[in-house]
C-alpha atoms as a PDB file:
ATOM      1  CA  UNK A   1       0.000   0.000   0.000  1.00  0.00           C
ATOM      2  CA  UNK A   2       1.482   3.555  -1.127  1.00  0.00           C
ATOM      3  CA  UNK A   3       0.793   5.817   2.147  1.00  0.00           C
ATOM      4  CA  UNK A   4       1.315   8.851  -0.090  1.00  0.00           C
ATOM      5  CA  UNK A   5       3.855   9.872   2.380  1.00  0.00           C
ATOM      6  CA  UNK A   6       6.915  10.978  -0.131  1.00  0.00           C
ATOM      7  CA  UNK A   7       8.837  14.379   0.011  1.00  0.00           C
ATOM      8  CA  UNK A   8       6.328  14.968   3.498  1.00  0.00           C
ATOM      9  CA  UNK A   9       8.279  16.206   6.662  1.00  0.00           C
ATOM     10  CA  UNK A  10       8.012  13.969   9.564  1.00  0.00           C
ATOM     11  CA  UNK A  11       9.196  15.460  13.007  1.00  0.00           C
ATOM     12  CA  UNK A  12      10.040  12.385  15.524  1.00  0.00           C
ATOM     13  CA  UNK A  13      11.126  12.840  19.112  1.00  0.00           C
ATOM     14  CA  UNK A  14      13.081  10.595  21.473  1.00  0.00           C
ATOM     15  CA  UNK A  15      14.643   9.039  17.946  1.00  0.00           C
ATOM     16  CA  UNK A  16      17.734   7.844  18.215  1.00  0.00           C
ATOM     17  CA  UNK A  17      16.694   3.859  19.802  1.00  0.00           C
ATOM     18  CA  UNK A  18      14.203   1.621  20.447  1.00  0.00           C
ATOM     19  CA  UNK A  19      10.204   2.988  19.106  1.00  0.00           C
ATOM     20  CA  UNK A  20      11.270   6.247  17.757  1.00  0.00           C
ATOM     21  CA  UNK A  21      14.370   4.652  15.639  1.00  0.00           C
ATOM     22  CA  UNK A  22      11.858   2.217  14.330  1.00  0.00           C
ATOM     23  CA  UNK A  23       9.516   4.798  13.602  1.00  0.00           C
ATOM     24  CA  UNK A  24      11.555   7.535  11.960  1.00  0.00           C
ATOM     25  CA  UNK A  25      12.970   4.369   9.967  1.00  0.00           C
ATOM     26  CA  UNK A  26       9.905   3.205   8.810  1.00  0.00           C
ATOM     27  CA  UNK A  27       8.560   7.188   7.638  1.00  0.00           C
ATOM     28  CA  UNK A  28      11.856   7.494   5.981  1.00  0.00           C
ATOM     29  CA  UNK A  29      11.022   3.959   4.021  1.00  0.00           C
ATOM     30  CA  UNK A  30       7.896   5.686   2.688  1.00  0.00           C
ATOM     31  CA  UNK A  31       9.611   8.748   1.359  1.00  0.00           C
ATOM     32  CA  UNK A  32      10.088  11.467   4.226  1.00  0.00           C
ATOM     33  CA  UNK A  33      12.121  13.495   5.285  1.00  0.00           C
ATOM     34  CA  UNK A  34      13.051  13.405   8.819  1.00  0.00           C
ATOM     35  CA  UNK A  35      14.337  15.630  11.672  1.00  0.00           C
ATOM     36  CA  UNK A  36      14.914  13.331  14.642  1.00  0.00           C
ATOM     37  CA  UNK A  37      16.319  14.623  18.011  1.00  0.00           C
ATOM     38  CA  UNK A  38      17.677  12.290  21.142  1.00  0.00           C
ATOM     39  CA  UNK A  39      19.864  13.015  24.215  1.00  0.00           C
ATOM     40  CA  UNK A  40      22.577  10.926  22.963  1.00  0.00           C
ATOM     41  CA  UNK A  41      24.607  12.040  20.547  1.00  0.00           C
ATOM     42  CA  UNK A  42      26.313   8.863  19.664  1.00  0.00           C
ATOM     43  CA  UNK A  43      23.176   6.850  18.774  1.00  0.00           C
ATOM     44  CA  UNK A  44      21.548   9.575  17.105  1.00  0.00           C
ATOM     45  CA  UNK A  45      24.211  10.277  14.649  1.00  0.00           C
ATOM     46  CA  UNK A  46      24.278   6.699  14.197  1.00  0.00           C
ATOM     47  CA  UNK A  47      20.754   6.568  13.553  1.00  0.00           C
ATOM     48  CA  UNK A  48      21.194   9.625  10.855  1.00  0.00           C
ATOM     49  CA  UNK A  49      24.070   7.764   8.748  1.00  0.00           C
ATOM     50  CA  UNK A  50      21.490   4.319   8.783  1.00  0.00           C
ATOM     51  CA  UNK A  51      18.361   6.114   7.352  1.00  0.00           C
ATOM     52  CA  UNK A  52      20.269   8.505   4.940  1.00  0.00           C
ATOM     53  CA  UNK A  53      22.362   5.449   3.512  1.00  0.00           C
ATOM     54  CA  UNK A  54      19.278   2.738   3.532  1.00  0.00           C
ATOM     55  CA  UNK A  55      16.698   5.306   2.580  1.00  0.00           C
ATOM     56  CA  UNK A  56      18.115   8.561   0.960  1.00  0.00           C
ATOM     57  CA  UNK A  57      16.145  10.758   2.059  1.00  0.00           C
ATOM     58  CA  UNK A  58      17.217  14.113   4.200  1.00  0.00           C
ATOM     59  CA  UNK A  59      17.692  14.217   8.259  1.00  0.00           C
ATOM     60  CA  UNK A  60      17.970  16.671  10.482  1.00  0.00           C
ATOM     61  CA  UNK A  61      19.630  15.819  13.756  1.00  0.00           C
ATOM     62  CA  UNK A  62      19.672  17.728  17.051  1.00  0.00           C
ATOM     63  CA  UNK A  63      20.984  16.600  20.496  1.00  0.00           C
ATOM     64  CA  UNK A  64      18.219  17.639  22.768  1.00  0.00           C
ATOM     65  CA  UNK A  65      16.898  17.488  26.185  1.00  0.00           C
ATOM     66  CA  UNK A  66      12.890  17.768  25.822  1.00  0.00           C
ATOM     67  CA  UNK A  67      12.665  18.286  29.515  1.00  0.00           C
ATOM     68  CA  UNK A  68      14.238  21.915  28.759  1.00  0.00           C
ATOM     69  CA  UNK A  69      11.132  24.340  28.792  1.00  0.00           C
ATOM     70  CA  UNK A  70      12.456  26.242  25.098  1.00  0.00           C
ATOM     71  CA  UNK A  71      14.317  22.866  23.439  1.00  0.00           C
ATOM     72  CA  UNK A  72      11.349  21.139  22.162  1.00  0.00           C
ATOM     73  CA  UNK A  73      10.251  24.871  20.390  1.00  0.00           C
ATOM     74  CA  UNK A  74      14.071  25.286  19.108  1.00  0.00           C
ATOM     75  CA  UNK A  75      14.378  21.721  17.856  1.00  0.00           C
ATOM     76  CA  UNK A  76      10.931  22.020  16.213  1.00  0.00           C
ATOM     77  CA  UNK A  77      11.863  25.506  14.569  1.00  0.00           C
ATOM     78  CA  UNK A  78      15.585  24.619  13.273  1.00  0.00           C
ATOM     79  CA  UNK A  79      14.338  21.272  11.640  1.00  0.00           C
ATOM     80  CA  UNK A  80      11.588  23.047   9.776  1.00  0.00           C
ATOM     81  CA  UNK A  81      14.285  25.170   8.053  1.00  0.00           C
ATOM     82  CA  UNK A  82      16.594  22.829   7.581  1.00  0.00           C
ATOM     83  CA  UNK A  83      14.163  20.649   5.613  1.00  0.00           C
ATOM     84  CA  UNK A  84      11.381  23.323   4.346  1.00  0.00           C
ATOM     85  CA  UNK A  85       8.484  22.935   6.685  1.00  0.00           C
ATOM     86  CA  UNK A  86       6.267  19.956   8.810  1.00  0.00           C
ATOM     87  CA  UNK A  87       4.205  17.908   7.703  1.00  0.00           C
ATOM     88  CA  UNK A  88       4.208  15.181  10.509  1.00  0.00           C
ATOM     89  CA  UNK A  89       5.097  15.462  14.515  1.00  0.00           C
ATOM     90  CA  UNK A  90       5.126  11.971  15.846  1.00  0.00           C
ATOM     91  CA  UNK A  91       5.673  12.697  19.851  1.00  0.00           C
ATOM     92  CA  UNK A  92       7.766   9.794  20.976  1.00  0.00           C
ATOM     93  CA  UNK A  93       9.903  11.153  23.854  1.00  0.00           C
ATOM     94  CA  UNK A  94       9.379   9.678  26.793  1.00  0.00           C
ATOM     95  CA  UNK A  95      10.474   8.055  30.663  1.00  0.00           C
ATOM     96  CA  UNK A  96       9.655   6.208  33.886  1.00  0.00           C
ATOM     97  CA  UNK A  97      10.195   6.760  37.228  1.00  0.00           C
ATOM     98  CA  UNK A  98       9.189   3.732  39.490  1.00  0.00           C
ATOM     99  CA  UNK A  99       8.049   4.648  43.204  1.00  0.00           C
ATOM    100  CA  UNK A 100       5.208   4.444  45.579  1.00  0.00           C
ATOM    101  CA  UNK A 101       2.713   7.532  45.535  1.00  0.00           C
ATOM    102  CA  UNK A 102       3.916   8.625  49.192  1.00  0.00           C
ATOM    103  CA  UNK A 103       7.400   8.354  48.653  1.00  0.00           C
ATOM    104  CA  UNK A 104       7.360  10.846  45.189  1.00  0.00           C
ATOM    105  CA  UNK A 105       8.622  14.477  45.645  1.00  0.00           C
ATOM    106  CA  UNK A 106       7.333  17.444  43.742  1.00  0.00           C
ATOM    107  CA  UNK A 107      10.897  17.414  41.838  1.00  0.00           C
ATOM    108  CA  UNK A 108       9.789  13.688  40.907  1.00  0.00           C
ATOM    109  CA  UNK A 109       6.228  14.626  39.621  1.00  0.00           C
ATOM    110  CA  UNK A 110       7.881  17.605  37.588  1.00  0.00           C
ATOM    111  CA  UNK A 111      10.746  15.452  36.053  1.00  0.00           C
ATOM    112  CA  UNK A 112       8.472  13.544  34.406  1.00  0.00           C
ATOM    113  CA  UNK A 113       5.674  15.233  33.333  1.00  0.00           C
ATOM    114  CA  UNK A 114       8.339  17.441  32.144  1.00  0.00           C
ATOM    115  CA  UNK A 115       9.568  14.743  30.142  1.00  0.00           C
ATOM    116  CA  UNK A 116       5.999  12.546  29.389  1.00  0.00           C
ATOM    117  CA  UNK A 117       3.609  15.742  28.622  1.00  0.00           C
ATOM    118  CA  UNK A 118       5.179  18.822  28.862  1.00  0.00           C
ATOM    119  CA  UNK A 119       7.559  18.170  25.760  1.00  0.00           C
ATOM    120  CA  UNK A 120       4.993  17.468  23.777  1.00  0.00           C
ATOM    121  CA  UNK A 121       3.381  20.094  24.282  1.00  0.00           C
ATOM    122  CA  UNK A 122       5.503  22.279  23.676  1.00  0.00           C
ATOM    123  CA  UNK A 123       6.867  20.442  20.807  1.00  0.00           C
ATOM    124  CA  UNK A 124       3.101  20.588  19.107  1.00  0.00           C
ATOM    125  CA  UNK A 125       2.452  24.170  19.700  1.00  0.00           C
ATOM    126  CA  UNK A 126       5.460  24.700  17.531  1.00  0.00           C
ATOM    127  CA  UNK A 127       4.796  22.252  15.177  1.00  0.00           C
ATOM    128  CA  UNK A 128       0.893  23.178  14.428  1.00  0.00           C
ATOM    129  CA  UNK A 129       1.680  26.229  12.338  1.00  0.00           C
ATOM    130  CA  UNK A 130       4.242  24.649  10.519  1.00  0.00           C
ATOM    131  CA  UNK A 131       1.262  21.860   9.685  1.00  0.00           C
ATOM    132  CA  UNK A 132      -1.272  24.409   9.258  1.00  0.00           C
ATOM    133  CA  UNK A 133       1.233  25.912   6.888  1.00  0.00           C
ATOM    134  CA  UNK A 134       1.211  23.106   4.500  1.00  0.00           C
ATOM    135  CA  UNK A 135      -2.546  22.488   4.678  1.00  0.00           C
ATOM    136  CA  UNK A 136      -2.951  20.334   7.381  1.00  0.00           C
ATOM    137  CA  UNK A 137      -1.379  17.132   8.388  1.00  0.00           C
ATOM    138  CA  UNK A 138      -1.052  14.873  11.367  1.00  0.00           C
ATOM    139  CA  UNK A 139       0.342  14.720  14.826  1.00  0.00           C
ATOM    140  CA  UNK A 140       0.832  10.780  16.597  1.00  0.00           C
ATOM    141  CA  UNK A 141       1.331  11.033  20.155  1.00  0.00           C
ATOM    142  CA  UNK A 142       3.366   7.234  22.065  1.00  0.00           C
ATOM    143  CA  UNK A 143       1.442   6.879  25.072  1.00  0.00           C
ATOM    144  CA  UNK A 144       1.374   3.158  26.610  1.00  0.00           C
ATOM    145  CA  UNK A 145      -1.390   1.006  27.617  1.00  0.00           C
ATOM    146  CA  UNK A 146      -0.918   1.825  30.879  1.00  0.00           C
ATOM    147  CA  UNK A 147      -2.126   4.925  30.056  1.00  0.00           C
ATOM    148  CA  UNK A 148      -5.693   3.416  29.427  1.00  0.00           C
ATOM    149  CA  UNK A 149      -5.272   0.277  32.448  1.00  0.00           C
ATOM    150  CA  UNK A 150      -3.900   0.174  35.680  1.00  0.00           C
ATOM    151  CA  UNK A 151      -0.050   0.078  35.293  1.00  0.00           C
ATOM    152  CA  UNK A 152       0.411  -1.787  38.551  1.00  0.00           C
ATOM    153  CA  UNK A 153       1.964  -0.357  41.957  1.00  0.00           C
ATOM    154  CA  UNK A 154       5.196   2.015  41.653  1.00  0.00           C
ATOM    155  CA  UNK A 155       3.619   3.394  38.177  1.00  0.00           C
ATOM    156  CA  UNK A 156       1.475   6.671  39.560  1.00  0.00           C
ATOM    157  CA  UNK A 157       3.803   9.065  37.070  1.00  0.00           C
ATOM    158  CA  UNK A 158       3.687   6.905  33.761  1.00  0.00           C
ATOM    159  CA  UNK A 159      -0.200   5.834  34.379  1.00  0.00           C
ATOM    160  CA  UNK A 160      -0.645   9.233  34.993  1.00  0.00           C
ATOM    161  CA  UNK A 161       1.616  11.125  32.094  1.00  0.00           C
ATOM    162  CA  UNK A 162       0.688   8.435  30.009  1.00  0.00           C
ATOM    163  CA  UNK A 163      -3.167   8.982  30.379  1.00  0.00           C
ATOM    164  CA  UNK A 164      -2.983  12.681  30.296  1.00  0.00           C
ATOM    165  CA  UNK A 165      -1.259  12.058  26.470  1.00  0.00           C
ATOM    166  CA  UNK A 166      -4.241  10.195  25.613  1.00  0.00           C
ATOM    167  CA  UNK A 167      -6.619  12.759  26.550  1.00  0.00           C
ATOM    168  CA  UNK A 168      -4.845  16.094  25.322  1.00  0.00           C
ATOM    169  CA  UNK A 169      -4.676  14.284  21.923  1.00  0.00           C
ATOM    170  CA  UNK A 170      -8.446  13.540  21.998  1.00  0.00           C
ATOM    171  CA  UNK A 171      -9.258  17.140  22.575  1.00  0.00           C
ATOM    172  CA  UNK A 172      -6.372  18.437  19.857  1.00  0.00           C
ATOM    173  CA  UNK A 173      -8.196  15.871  17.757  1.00  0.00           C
ATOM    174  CA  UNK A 174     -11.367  18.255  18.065  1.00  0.00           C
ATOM    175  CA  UNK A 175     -10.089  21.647  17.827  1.00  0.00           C
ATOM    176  CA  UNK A 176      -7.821  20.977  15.154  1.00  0.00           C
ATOM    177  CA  UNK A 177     -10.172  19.174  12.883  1.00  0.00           C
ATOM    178  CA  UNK A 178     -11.594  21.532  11.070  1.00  0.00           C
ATOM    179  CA  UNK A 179      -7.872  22.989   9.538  1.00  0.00           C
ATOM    180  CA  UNK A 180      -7.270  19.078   8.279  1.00  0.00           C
ATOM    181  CA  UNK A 181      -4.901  18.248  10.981  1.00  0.00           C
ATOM    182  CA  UNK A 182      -5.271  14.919  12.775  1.00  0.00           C
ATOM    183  CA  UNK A 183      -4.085  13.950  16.349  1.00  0.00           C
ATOM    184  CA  UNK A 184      -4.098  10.467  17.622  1.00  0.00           C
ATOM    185  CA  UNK A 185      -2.149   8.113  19.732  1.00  0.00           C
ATOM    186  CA  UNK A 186      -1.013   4.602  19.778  1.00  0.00           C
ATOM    187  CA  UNK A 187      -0.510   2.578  22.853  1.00  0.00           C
ATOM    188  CA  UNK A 188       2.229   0.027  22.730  1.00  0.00           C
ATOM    189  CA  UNK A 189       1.857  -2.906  25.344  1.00  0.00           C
ATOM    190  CA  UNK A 190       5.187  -5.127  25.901  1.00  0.00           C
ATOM    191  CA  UNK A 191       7.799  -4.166  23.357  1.00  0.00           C
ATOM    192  CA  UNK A 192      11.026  -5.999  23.099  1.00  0.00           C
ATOM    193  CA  UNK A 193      13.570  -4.326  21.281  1.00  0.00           C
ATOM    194  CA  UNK A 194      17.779  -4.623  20.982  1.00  0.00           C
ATOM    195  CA  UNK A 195      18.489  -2.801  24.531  1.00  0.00           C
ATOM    196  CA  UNK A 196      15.149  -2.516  25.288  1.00  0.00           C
ATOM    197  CA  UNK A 197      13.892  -3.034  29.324  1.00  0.00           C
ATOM    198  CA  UNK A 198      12.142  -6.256  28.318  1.00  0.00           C
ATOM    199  CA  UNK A 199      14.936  -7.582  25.841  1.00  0.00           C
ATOM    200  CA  UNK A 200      17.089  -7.372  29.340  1.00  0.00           C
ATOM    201  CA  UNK A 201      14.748  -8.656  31.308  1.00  0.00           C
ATOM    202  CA  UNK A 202      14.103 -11.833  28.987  1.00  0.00           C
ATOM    203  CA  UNK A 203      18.065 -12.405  29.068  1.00  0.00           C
ATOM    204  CA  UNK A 204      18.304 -12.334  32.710  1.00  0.00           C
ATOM    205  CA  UNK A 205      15.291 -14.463  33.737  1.00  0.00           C
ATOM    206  CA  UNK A 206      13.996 -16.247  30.164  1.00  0.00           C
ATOM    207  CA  UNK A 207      11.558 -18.669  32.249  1.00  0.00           C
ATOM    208  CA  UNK A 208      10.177 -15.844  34.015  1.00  0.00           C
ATOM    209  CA  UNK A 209       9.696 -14.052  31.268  1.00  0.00           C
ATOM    210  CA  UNK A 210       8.050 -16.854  29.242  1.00  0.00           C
ATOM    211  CA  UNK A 211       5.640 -16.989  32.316  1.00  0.00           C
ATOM    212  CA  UNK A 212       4.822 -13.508  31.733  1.00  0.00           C
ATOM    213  CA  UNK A 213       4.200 -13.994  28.075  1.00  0.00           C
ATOM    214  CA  UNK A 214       1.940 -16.962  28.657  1.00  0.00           C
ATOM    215  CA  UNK A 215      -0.303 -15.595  31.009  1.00  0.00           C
ATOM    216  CA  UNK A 216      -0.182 -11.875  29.924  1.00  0.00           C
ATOM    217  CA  UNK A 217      -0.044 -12.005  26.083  1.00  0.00           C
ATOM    218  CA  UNK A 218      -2.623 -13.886  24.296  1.00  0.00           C
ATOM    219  CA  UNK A 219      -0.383 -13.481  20.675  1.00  0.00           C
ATOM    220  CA  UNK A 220       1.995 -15.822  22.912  1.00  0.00           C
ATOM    221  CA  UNK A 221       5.152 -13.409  21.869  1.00  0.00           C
ATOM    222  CA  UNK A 222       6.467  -9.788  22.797  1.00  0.00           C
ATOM    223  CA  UNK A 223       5.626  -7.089  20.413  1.00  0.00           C
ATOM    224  CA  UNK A 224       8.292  -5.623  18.084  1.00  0.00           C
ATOM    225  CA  UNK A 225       9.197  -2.175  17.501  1.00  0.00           C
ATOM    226  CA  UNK A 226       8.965  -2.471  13.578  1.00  0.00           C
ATOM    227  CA  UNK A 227       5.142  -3.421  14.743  1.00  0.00           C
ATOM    228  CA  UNK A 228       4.413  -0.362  16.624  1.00  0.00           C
ATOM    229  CA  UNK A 229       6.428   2.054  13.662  1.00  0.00           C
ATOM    230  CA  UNK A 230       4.237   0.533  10.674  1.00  0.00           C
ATOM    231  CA  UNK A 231       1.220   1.549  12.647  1.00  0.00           C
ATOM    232  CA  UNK A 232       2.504   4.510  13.154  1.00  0.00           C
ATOM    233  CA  UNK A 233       2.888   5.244   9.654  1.00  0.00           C
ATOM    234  CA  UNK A 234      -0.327   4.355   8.452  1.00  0.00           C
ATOM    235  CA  UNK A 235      -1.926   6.441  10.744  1.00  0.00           C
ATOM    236  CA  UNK A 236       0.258   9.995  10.266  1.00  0.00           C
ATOM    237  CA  UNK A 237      -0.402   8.648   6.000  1.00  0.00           C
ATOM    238  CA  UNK A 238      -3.720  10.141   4.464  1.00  0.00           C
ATOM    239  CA  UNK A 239      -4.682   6.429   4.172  1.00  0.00           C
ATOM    240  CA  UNK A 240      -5.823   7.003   7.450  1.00  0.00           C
ATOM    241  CA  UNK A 241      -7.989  10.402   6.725  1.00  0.00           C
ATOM    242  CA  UNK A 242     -11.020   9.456   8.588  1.00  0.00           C
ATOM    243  CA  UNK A 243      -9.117   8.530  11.717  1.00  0.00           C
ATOM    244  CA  UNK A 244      -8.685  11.146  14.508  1.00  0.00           C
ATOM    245  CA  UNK A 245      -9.185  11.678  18.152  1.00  0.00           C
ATOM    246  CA  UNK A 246      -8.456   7.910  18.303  1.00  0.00           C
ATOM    247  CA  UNK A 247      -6.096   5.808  21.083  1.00  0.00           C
ATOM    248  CA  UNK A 248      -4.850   2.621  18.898  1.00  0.00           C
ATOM    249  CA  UNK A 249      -3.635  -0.543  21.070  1.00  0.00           C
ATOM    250  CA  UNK A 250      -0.539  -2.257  19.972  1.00  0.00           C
ATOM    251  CA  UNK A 251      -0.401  -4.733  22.002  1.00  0.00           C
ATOM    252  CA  UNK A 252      -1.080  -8.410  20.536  1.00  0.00           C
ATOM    253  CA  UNK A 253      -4.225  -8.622  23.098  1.00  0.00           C
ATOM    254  CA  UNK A 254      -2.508  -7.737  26.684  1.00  0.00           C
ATOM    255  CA  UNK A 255      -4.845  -4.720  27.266  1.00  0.00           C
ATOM    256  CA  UNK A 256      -8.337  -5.397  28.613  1.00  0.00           C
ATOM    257  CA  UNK A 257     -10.144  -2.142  28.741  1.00  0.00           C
ATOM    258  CA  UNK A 258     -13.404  -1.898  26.932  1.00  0.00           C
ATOM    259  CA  UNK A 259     -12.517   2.140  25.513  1.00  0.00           C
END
């Protein structure tokens, strides 16, 4: 299926491993250009070099912390010149911070809604006119599926960060509507990835791990990053026109919630 995505500008944060590789990979397989930005330098001009050589296509690059209250703006801004305007913000950035509710500071509660929410938000406020700009487009927001069920104990800040993505993109999805830009979000359940939390995880305790798959995932595997990306895609594509305000599950049947 052509997604009608070539020469379009695709913005991807939190891209230089794991989901937001994938996903900047698989937009620059369908013909975009990309600005990515990442905390590590290293991996993100490694990144760059892969998807120019594999795919040809331009990227920007910018070593960024998102937590910063005028980076996600500047990044936004500087890769819009460098490759003529936005098309596409796919917010990907993102953290955890495991700890009981009582035992979480206020300097733990801003960390990471800094990091889970705030970027984005500041990220899309720059990115809208750009979008607007070029007739509309579409904004994909990574939330989890702990942002739509319980995440378990020691999860209050991801549930939480992770729920309020869900919901800001819902009401985006409304007020931008009517200038052709769409806002939804997709919410991965167990990823494994190369480096990944659960790729460790199932090297240091396989059987355990296999428990976990067997009783949590009815697919009877771990989801893939490449899976999560190509859904991506489709969605931020004009193949998926009639989609907006929506919160996607990617997760091979481990979520149980009936919205």
């Amino acid at each position: 299926m052509d997604l009608h995505l070539t020469d379009k500008v695709a913005l991807i944060t939190g891209a230089s491993r794991g989901i937001g590789k994938y996903i900047a990979e698989a937009l620059a397989r369908e013909g975009c250009a990309v600005g990515i930005c990442a905390r590590s330098e290293d991996d993100l001009n490694e990144t760059a070099t892969h998807i120019r050589d594999a795919y040809g296509v331009s990227v920007y690059t910018e070593v960024a912390d998102l937590t910063q209250s005028d980076t996600p703006g500047t990044f936004v801004e500087k890769a819009a010149e460098a490759l003529g305007g936005v098309d596409i913000y796919v917010g990907n950035v993102g953290g955890n911070l495991r700890g009981d509710f009582m035992e979480l500071s206020d300097d733990d509660w801003d960390a990471i809604i800094d990091l889970n929410l705030k970027s984005h938000v500041r990220a899309s406020r720059a990115a809208i006119p750009h979008i607007r700009n070029a007739g509309g487009g579409s904004i994909c927001y990574i939330s989890s599926i702990y942002g739509r069920e319980l995440g378990g104990a020691g999860l209050t800040l991801y549930n939480t960060t992770k729920s309020a993505l869900i919901s800001m993109g819902k009401v985006m999805a409304q007020e931008l509507a009517p200038e052709n830009i769409r806002v939804n979000t997709v919410a991965p359940g167990s990823i494994r990835f190369p480096g990944g939390s659960w790729d460790r995880r199932v090297k240091e305790n396989p059987e355990a791990m296999q428990a976990f798959v067997e009783e949590n995932l009815p697919i009877g595997r771990f989801g893939r990053a490449e899976e999560v990306a190509d859904a991506v895609a489709f969605l931020v594509s004009e193949r998926a026109s009639l989609i907006t305000g929506a919160c996607i599950n990617i997760d091979g049947g481990q979520s149980h919630s009936l919205i």
